[in-house]
Protein backbone atom coordinates (compact mmCIF):
# COMPACT_ATOMS: atom_id res chain seq x y z
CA UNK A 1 0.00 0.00 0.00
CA UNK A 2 1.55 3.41 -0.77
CA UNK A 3 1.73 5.88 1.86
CA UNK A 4 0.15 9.28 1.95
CA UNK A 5 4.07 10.58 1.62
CA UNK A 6 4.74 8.48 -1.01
CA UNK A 7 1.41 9.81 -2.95
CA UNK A 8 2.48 13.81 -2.00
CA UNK A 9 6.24 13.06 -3.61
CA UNK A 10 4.50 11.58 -6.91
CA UNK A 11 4.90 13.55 -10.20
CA UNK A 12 1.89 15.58 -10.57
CA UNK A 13 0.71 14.20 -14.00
CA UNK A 14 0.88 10.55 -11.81
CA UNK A 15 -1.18 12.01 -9.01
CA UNK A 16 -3.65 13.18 -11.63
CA UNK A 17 -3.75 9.85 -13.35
CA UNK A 18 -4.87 8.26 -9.70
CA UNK A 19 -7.54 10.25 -9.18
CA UNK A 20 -8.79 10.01 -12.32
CA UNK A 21 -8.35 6.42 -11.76
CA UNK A 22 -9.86 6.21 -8.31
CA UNK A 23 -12.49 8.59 -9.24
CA UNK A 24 -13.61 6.34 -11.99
CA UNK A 25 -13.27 3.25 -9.42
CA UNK A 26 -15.65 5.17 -7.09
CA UNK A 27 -18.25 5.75 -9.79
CA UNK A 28 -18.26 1.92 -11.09
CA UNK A 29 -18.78 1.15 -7.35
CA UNK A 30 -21.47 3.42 -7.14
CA UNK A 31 -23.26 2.63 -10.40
CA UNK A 32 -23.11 -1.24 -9.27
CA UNK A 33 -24.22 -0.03 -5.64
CA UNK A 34 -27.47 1.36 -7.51
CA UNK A 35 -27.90 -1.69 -9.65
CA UNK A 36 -27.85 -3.59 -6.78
CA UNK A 37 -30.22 -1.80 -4.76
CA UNK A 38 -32.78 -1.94 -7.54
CA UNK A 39 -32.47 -5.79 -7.86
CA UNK A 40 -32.79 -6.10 -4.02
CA UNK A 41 -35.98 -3.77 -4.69
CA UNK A 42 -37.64 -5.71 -7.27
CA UNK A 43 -36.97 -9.04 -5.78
CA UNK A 44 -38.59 -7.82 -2.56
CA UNK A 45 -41.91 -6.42 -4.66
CA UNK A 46 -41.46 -9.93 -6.58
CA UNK A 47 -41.65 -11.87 -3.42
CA UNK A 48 -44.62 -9.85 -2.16
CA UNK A 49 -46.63 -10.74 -5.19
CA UNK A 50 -45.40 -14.23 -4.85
CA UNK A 51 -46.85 -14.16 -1.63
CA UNK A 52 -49.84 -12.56 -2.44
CA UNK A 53 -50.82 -15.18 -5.22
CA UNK A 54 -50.03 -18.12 -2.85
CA UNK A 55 -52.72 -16.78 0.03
CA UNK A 56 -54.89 -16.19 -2.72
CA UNK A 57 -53.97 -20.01 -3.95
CA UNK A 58 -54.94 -20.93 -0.11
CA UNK A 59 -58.35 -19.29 0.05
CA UNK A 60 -59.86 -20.60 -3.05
CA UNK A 61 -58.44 -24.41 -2.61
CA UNK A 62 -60.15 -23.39 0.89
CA UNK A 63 -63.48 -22.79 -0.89
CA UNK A 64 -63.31 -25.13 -3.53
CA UNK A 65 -62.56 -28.11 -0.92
CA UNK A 66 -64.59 -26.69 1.70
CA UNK A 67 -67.91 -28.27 -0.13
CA UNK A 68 -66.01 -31.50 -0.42
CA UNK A 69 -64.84 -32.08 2.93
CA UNK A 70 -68.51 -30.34 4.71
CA UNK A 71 -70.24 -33.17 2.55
CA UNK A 72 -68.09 -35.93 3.69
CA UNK A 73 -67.86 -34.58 7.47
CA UNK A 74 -71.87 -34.76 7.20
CA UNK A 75 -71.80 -38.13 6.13
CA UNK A 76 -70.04 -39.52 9.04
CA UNK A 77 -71.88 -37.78 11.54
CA UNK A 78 -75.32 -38.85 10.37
CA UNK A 79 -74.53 -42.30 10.67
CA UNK A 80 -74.71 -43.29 7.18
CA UNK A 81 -71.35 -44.98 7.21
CA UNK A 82 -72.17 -48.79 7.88
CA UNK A 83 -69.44 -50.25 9.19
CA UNK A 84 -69.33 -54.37 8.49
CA UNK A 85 -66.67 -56.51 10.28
CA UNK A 86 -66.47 -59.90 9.31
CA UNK A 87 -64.07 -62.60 9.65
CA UNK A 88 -62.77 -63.30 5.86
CA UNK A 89 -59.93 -65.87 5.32
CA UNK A 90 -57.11 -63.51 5.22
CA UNK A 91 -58.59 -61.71 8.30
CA UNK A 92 -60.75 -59.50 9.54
CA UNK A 93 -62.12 -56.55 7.50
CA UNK A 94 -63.41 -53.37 7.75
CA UNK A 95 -65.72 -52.16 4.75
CA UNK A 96 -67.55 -48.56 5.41
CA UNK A 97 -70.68 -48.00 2.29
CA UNK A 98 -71.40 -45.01 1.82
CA UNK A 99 -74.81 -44.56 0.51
């Protein structure tokens, strides 16, 4: 690393040529700074729609299925599941008709 000395004792044309230099550096870092930070943005506003869409997804499976799963609750609380054990020859089975 050179020394603030070293930079002072430089030929002027050289100490013109590093600023230009660093100044340049500084404006690439910046530039990439702002690229970054507008990524970062959209991937946050991509993730919030992402999100969005899958609580929509959850609400109408919710609705759609809700029928579904109300009917079949209904049907095993009224009692119109028979349940018939018998003794076959591999075992006993369980069948449950619903009618």
């Amino acid at each position: 690393m050179i020394s603030a000395q070293q930079l002072e004792s430089l030929d002027p044309q050289v100490q013109q040529l590093l600023q230009n230099l660093l100044a340049e550096h500084d404006a690439r870092l910046r530039a990439k700074d702002a690229l970054i930070a507008q990524r970062e943005h959209e991937a946050a506003f991509k993730q919030t729609v992402i999100d969005k869409l899958t609580h929509e997804m959850a609400v109408l499976k919710r609705l759609k299925f809700a029928a579904t799963s109300e009917r079949f609750a209904s049907t095993l609380d009224h009692g119109k599941c028979r349940q018939n054990f018998g003794f076959a020859s591999s075992g006993w089975r369980h069948i449950c008709t619903f009618w």
